[in-house]
N, C-alpha and C. Protein backbone atom coordinates (compact mmCIF):
# COMPACT_ATOMS: atom_id res chain seq x y z
N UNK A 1 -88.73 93.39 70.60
CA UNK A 1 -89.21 93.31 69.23
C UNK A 1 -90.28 92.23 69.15
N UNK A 2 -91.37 92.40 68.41
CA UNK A 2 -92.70 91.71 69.11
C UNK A 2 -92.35 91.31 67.56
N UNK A 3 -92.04 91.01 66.40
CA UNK A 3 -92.63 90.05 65.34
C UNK A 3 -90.95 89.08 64.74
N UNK A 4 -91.43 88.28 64.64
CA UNK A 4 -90.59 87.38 64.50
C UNK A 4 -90.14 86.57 63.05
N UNK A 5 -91.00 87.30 62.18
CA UNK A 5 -90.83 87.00 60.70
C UNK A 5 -90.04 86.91 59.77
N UNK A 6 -89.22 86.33 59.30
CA UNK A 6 -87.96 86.32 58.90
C UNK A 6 -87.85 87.37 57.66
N UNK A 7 -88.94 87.90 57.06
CA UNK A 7 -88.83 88.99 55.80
C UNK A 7 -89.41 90.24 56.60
N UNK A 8 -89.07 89.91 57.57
CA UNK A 8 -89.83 91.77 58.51
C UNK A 8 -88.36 92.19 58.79
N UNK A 9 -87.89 92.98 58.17
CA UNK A 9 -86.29 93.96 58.70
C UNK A 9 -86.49 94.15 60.50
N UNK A 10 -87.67 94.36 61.31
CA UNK A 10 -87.85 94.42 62.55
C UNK A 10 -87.41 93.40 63.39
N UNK A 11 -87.45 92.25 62.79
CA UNK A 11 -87.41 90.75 63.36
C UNK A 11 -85.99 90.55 63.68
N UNK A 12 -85.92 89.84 64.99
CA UNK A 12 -84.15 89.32 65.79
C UNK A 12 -83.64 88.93 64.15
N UNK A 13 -84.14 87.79 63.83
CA UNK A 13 -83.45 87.54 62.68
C UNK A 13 -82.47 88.13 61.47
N UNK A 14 -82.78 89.40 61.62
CA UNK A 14 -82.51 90.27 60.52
C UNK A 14 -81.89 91.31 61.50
N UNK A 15 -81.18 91.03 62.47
CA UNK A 15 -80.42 92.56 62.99
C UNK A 15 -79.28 92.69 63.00
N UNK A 16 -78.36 91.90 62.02
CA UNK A 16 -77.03 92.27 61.07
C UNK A 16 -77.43 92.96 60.24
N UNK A 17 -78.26 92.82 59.49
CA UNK A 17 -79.07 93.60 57.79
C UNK A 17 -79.47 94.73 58.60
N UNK A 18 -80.31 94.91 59.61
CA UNK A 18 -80.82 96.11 60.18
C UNK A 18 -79.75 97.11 60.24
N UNK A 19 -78.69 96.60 60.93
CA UNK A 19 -77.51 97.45 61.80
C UNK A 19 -76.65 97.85 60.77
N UNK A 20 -76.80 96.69 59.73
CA UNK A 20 -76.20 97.55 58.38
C UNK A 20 -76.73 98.62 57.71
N UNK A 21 -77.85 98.65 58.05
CA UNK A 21 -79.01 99.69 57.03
C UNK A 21 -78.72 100.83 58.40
N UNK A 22 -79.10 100.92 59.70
CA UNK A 22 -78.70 102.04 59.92
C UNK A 22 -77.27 102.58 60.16
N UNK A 23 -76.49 102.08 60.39
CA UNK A 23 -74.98 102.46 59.66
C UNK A 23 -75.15 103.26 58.25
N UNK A 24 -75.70 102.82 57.55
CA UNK A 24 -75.70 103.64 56.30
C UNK A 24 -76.40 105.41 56.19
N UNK A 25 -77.78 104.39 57.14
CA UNK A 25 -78.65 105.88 57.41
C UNK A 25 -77.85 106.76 57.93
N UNK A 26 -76.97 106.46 58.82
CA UNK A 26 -76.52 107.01 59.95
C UNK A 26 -75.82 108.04 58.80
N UNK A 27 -74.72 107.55 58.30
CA UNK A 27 -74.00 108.12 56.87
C UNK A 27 -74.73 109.48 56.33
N UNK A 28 -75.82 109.06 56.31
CA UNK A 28 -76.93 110.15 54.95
C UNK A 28 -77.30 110.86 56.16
N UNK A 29 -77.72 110.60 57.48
CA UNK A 29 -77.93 111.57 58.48
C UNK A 29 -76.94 112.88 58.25
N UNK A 30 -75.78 112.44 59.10
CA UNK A 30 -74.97 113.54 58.78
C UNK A 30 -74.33 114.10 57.42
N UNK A 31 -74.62 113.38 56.68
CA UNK A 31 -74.39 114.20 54.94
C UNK A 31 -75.40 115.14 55.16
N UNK A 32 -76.58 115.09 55.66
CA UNK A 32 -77.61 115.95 55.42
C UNK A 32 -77.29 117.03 56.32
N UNK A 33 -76.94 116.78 57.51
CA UNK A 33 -76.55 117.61 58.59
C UNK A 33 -75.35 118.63 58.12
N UNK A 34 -74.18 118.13 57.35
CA UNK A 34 -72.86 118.63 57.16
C UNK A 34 -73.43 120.04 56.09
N UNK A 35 -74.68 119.39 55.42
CA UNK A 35 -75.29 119.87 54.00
C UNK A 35 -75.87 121.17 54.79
N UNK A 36 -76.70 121.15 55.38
CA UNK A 36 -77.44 122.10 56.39
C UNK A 36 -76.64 123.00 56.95
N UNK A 37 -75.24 122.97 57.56
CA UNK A 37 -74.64 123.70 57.98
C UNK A 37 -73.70 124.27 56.21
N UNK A 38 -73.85 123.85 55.76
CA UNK A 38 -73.10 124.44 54.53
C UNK A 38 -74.37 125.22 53.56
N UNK A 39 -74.93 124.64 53.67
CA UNK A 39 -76.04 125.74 52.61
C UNK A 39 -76.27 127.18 53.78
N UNK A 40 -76.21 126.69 54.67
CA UNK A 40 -76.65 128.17 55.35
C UNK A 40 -75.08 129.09 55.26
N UNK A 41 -74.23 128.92 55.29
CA UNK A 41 -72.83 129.73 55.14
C UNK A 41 -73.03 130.24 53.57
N UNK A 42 -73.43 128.87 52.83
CA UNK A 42 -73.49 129.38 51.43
C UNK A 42 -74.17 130.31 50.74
N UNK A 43 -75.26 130.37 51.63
CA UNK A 43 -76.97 131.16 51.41
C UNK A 43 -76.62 132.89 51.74
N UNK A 44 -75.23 133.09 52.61
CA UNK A 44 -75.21 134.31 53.55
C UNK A 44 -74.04 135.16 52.49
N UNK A 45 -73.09 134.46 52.44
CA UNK A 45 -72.06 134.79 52.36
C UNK A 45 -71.51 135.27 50.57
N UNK A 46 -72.01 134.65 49.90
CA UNK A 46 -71.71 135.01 48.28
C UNK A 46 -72.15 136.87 48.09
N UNK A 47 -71.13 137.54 47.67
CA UNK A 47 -71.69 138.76 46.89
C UNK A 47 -71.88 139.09 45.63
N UNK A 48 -72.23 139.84 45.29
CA UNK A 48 -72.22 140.10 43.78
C UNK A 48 -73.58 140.05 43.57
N UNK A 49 -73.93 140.82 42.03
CA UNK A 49 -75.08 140.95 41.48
C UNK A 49 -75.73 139.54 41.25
N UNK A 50 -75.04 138.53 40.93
CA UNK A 50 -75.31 137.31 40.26
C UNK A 50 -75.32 135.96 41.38
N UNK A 51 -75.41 136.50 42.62
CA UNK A 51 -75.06 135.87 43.60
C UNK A 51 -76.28 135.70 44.60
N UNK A 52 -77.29 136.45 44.10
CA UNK A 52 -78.76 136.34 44.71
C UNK A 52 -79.79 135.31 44.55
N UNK A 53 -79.53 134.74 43.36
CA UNK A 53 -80.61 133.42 42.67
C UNK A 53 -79.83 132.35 44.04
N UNK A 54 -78.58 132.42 43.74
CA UNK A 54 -77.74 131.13 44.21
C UNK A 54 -78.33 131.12 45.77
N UNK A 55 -77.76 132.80 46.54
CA UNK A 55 -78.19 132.26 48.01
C UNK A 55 -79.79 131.98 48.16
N UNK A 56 -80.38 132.63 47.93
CA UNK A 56 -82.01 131.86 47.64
C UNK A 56 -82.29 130.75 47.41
N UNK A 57 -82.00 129.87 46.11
CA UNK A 57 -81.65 128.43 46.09
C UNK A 57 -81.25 127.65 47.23
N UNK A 58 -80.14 127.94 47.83
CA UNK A 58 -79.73 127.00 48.93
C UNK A 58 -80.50 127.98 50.34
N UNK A 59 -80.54 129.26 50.47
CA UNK A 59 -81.44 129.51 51.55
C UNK A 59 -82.64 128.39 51.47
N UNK A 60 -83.37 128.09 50.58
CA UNK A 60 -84.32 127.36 50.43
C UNK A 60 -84.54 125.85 50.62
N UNK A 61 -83.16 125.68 50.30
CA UNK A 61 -83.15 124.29 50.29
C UNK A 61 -82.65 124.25 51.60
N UNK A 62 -82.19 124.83 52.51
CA UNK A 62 -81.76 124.48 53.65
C UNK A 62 -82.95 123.70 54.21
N UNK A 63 -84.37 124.01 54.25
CA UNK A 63 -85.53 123.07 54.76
C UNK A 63 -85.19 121.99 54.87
N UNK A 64 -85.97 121.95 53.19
CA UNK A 64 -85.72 120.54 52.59
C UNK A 64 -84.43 119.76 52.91
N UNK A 65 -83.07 120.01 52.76
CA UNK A 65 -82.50 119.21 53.38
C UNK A 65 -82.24 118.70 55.42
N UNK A 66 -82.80 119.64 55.57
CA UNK A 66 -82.98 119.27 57.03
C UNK A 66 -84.25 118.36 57.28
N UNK A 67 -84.87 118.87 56.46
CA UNK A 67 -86.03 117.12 56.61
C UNK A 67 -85.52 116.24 55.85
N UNK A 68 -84.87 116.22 55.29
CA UNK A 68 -84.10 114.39 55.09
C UNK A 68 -83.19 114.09 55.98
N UNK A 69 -82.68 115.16 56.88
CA UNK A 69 -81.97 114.95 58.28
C UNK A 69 -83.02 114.09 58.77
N UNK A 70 -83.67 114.59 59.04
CA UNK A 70 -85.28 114.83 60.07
C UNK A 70 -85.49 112.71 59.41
N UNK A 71 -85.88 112.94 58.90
CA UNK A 71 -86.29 111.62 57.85
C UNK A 71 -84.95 110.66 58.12
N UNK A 72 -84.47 110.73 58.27
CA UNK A 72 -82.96 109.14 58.46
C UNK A 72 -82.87 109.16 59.61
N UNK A 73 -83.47 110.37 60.70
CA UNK A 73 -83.16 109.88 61.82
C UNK A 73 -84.26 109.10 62.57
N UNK A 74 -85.78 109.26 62.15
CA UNK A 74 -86.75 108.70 62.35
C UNK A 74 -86.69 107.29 61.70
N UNK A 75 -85.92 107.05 60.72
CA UNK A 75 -85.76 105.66 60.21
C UNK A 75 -84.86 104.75 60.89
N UNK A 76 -83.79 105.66 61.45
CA UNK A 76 -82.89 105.23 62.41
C UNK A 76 -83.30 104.61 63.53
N UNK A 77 -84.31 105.41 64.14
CA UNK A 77 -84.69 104.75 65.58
C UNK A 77 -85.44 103.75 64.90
N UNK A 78 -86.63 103.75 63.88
CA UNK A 78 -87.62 102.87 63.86
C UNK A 78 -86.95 101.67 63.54
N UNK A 79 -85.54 101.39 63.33
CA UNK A 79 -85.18 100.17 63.02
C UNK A 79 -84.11 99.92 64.33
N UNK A 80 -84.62 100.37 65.48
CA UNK A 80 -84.08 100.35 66.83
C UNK A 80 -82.55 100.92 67.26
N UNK A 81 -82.09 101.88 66.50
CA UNK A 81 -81.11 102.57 66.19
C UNK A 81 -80.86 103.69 67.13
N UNK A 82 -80.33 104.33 67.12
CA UNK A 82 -79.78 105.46 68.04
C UNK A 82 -79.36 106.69 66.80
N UNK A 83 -80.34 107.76 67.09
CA UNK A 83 -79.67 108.68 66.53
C UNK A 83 -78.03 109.64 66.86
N UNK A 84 -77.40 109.92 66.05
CA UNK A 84 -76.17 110.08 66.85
C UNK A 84 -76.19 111.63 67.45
N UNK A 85 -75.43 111.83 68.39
CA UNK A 85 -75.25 113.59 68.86
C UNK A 85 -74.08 113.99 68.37
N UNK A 86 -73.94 115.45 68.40
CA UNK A 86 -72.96 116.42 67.58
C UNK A 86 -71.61 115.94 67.89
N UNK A 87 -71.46 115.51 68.80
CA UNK A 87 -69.62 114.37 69.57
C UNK A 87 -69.60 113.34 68.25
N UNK A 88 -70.14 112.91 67.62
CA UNK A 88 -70.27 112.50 66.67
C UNK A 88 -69.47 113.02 65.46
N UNK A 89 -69.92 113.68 65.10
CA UNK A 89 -70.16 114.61 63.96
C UNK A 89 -68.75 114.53 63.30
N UNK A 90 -68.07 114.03 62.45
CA UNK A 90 -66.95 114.50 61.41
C UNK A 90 -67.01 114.90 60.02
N UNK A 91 -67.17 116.46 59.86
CA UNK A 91 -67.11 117.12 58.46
C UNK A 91 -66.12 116.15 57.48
N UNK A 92 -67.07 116.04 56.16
CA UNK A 92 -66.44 115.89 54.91
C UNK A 92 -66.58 116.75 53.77
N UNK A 93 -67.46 117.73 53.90
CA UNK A 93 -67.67 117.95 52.50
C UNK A 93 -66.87 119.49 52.18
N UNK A 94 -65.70 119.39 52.08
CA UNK A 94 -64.75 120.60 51.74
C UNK A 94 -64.71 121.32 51.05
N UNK A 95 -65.84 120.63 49.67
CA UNK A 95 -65.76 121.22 48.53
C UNK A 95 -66.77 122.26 48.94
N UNK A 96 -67.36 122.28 49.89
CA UNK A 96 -68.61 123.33 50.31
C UNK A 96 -68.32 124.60 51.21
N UNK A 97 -67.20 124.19 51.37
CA UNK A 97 -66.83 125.28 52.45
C UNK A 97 -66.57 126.64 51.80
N UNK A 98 -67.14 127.98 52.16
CA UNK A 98 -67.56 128.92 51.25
C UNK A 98 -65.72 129.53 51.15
N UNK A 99 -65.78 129.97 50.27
CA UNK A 99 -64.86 130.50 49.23
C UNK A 99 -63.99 131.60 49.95
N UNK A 100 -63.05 131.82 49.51
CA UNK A 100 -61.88 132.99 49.74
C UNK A 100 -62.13 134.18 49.58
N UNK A 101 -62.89 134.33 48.17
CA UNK A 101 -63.44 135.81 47.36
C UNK A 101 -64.85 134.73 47.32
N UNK A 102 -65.32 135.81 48.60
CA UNK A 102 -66.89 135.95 48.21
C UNK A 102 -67.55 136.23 47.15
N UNK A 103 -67.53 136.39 45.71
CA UNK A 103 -68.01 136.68 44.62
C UNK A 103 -67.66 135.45 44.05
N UNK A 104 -67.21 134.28 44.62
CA UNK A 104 -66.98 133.26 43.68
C UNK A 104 -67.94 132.20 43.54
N UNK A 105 -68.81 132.57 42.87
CA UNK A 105 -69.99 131.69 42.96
C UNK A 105 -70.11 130.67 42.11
N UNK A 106 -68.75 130.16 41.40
CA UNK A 106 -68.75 129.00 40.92
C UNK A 106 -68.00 127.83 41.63
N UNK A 107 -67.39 128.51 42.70
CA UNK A 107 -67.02 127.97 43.88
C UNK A 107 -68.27 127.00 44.45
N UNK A 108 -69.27 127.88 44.36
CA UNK A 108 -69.88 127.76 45.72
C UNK A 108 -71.08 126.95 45.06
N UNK A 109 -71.21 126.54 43.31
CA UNK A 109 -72.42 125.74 42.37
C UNK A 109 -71.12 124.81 42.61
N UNK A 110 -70.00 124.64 42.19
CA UNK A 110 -69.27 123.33 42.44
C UNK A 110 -69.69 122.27 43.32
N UNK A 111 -68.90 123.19 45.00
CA UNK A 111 -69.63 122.45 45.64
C UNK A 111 -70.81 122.20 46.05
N UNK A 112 -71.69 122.81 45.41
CA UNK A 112 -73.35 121.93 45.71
C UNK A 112 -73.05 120.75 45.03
N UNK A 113 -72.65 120.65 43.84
CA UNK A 113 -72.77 119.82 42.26
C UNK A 113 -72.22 118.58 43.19
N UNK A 114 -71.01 118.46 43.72
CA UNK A 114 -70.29 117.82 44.63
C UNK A 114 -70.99 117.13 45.13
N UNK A 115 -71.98 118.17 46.45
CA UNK A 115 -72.33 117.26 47.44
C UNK A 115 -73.70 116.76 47.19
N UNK A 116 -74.73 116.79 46.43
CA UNK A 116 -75.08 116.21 45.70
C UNK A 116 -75.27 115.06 45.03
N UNK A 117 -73.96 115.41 44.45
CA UNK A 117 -73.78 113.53 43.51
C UNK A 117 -73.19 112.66 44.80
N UNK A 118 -72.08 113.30 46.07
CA UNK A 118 -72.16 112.23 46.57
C UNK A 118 -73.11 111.87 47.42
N UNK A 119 -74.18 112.20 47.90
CA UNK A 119 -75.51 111.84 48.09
C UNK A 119 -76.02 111.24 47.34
N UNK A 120 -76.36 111.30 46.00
CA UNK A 120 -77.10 110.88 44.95
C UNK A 120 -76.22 108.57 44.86
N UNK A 121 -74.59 109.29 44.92
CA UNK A 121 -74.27 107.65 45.33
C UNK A 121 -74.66 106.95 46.46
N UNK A 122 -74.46 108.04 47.40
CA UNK A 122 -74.56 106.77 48.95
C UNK A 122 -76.30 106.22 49.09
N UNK A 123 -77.00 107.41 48.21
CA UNK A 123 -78.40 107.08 48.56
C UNK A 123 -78.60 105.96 47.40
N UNK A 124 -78.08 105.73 46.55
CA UNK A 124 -78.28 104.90 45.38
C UNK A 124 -77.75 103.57 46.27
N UNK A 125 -76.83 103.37 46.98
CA UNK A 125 -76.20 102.46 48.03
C UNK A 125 -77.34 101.77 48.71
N UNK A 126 -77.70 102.99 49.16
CA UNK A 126 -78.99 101.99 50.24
C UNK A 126 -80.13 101.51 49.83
N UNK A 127 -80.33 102.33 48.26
CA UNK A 127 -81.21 101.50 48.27
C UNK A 127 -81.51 100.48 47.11
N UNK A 128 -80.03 99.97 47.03
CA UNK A 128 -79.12 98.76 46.51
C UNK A 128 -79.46 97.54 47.66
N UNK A 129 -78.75 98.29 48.99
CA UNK A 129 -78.98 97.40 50.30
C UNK A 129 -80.01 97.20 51.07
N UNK A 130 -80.80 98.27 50.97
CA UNK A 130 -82.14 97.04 51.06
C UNK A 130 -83.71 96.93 49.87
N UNK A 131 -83.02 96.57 49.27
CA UNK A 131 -83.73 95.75 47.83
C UNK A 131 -84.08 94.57 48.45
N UNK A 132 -85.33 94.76 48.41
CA UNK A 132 -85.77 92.97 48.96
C UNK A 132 -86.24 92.76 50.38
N UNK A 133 -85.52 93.58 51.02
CA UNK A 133 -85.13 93.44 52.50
C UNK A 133 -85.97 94.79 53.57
N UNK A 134 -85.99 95.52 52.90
CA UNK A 134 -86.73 96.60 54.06
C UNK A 134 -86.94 97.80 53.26
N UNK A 135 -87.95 97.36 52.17
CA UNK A 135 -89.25 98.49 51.74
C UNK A 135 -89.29 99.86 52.07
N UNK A 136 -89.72 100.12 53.13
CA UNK A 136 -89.52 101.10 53.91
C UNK A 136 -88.61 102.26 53.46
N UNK A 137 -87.52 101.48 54.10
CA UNK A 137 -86.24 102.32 53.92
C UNK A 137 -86.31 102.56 52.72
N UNK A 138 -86.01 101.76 51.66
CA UNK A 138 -86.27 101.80 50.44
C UNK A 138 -87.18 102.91 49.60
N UNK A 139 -87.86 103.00 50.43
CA UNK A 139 -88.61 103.91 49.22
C UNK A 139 -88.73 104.83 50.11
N UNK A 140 -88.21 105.46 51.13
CA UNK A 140 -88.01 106.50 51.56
C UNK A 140 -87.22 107.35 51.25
N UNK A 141 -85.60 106.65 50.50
CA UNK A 141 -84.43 106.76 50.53
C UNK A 141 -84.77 107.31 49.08
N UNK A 142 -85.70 106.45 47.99
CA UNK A 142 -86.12 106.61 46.87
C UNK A 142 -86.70 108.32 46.34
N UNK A 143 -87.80 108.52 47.29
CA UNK A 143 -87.92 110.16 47.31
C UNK A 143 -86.97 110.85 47.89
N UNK A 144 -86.43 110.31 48.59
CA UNK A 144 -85.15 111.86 48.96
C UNK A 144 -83.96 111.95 47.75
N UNK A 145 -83.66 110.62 47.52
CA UNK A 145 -82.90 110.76 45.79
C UNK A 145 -83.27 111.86 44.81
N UNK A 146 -84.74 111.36 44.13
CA UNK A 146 -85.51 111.97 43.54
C UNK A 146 -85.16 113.87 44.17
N UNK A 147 -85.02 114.07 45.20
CA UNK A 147 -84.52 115.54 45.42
C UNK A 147 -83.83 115.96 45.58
N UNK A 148 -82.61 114.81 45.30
CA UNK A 148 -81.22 115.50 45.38
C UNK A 148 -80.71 115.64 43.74
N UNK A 149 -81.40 114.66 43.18
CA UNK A 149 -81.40 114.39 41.61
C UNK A 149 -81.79 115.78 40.72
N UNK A 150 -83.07 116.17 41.57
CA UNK A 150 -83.48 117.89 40.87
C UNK A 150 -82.82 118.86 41.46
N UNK A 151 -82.15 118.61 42.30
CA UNK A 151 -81.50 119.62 43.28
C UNK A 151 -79.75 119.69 42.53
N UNK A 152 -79.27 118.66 41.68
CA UNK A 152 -78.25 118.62 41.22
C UNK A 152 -78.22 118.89 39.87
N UNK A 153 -79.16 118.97 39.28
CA UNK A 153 -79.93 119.48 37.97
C UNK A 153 -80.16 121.06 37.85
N UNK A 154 -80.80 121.51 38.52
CA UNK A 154 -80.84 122.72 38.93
C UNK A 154 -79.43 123.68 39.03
N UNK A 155 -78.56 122.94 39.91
CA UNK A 155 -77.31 123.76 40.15
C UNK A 155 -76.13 123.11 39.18
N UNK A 156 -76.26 122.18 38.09
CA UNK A 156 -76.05 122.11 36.66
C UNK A 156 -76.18 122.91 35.95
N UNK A 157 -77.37 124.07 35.44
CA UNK A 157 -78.21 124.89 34.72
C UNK A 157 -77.28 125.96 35.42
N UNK A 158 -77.06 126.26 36.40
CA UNK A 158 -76.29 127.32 37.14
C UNK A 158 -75.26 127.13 36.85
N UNK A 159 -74.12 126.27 36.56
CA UNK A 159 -72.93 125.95 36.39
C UNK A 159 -72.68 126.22 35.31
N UNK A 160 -73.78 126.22 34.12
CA UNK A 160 -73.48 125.97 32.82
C UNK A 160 -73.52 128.10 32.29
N UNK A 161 -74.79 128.51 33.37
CA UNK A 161 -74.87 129.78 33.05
C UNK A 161 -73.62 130.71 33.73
N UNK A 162 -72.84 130.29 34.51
CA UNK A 162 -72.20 131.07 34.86
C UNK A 162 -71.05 130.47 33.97
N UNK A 163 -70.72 129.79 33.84
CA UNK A 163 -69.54 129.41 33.11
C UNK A 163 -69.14 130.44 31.38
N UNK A 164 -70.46 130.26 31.01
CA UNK A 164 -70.48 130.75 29.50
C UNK A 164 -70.91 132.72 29.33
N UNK A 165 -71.03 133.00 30.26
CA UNK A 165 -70.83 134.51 30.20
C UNK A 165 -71.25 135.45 31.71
C-alpha cells in the first residue's frame, strides 16, 4: 500500500475500518448473489394470467442486481479484500424461495418487498460506516440504495394491486 495518509481508507492506518467495510461489502455481495439466484427461479416459475408483468420485472432486474454483485466485489478487492467463492455462500433469504402453488404471486411480491428492505437496511449500514471515512464506498453504496429503494416501490404498487382485486 503506497499512501500513508491517515484520512485515505487505503492507508496501513485505517485497516481495522477497511476490514470492517469489506466484511460488510462482503454481506451485500452475497445478498446480491442470493437475490440473483432468486429472481431468476422467480422470473420462470409463477403462472397465471397476472403473473407476466411480475416475471418480467425480476427477469429484468436480474442484470441490475448482478451488477451490484459485480460492484461490491470490485470494491472489495480495491480495499485489498478477497472476493469470496461459492464454498462460501450461506442462503438467507427464504422469503424468496418460489412458492408451493405457482400462481401465487403474492408470495413471490412479498418476498421481493422482503429482500429489498433488507438490503435497503444493510446498505443504509454502510453507508452509516463509512461516513467520513471512505467516500468511495459511500457513494457507491448510495446509488445502489437509490435502486433498491425504486425497486421496492415498484413491487409495493404490485402488492397493493394484487391485494385489492
Amino acid at each position: 500500500m503506497a499512501s500513508t495518509a491517515t484520512g485515505d481508507i487505503l492507508a496501513e492506518a485505517n485497516a481495522d475500518k477497511r476490514a470492517e467495510i469489506v466484511e460488510l461489502l462482503t454481506r451485500a455481495y452475497w445478498m446480491e448473489i442470493e437475490t440473483v439466484m432468486s429472481y431468476v427461479a422467480n422470473s420462470i416459475n409463477p403462472d397465471g394470467v397476472r403473473a407476466q408483468e411480475i416475471r418480467d420485472s425480476l427477469a429484468a432486474d436480474v442484470a441490475e442486481e448482478l451488477g451490484h454483485a459485480q460492484q461490491f466485489g470490485q470494491r472489495i478487492k480495491e480495499l485489498y479484500g478477497v472476493v469470496p467463492g461459492s464454498l462460501d455462500f450461506h442462503a438467507e433469504q427464504s422469503s424468496l424461495q418460489p412458492p408451493h402453488e405457482q400462481t401465487d404471486i403474492v408470495h413471490v411480491i412479498k418476498g421481493v418487498i422482503e429482500a429489498e428492505t433488507g438490503g435497503i437496511e444493510h446498505y443504509t449500514h454502510i453507508i452509516e460506516a463509512t461516513d467520513g471515512v471512505d467516500w468511495v464506498t459511500q457513494d457507491m453504496v448510495i446509488a445502489i440504495l437509490h435502486d433498491e429503494q425504486r425497486h421496492r416501490r415498484l413491487f409495493e404498487g404490485f402488492l397493493r394491486e394484487f391485494e385489492s382485486g
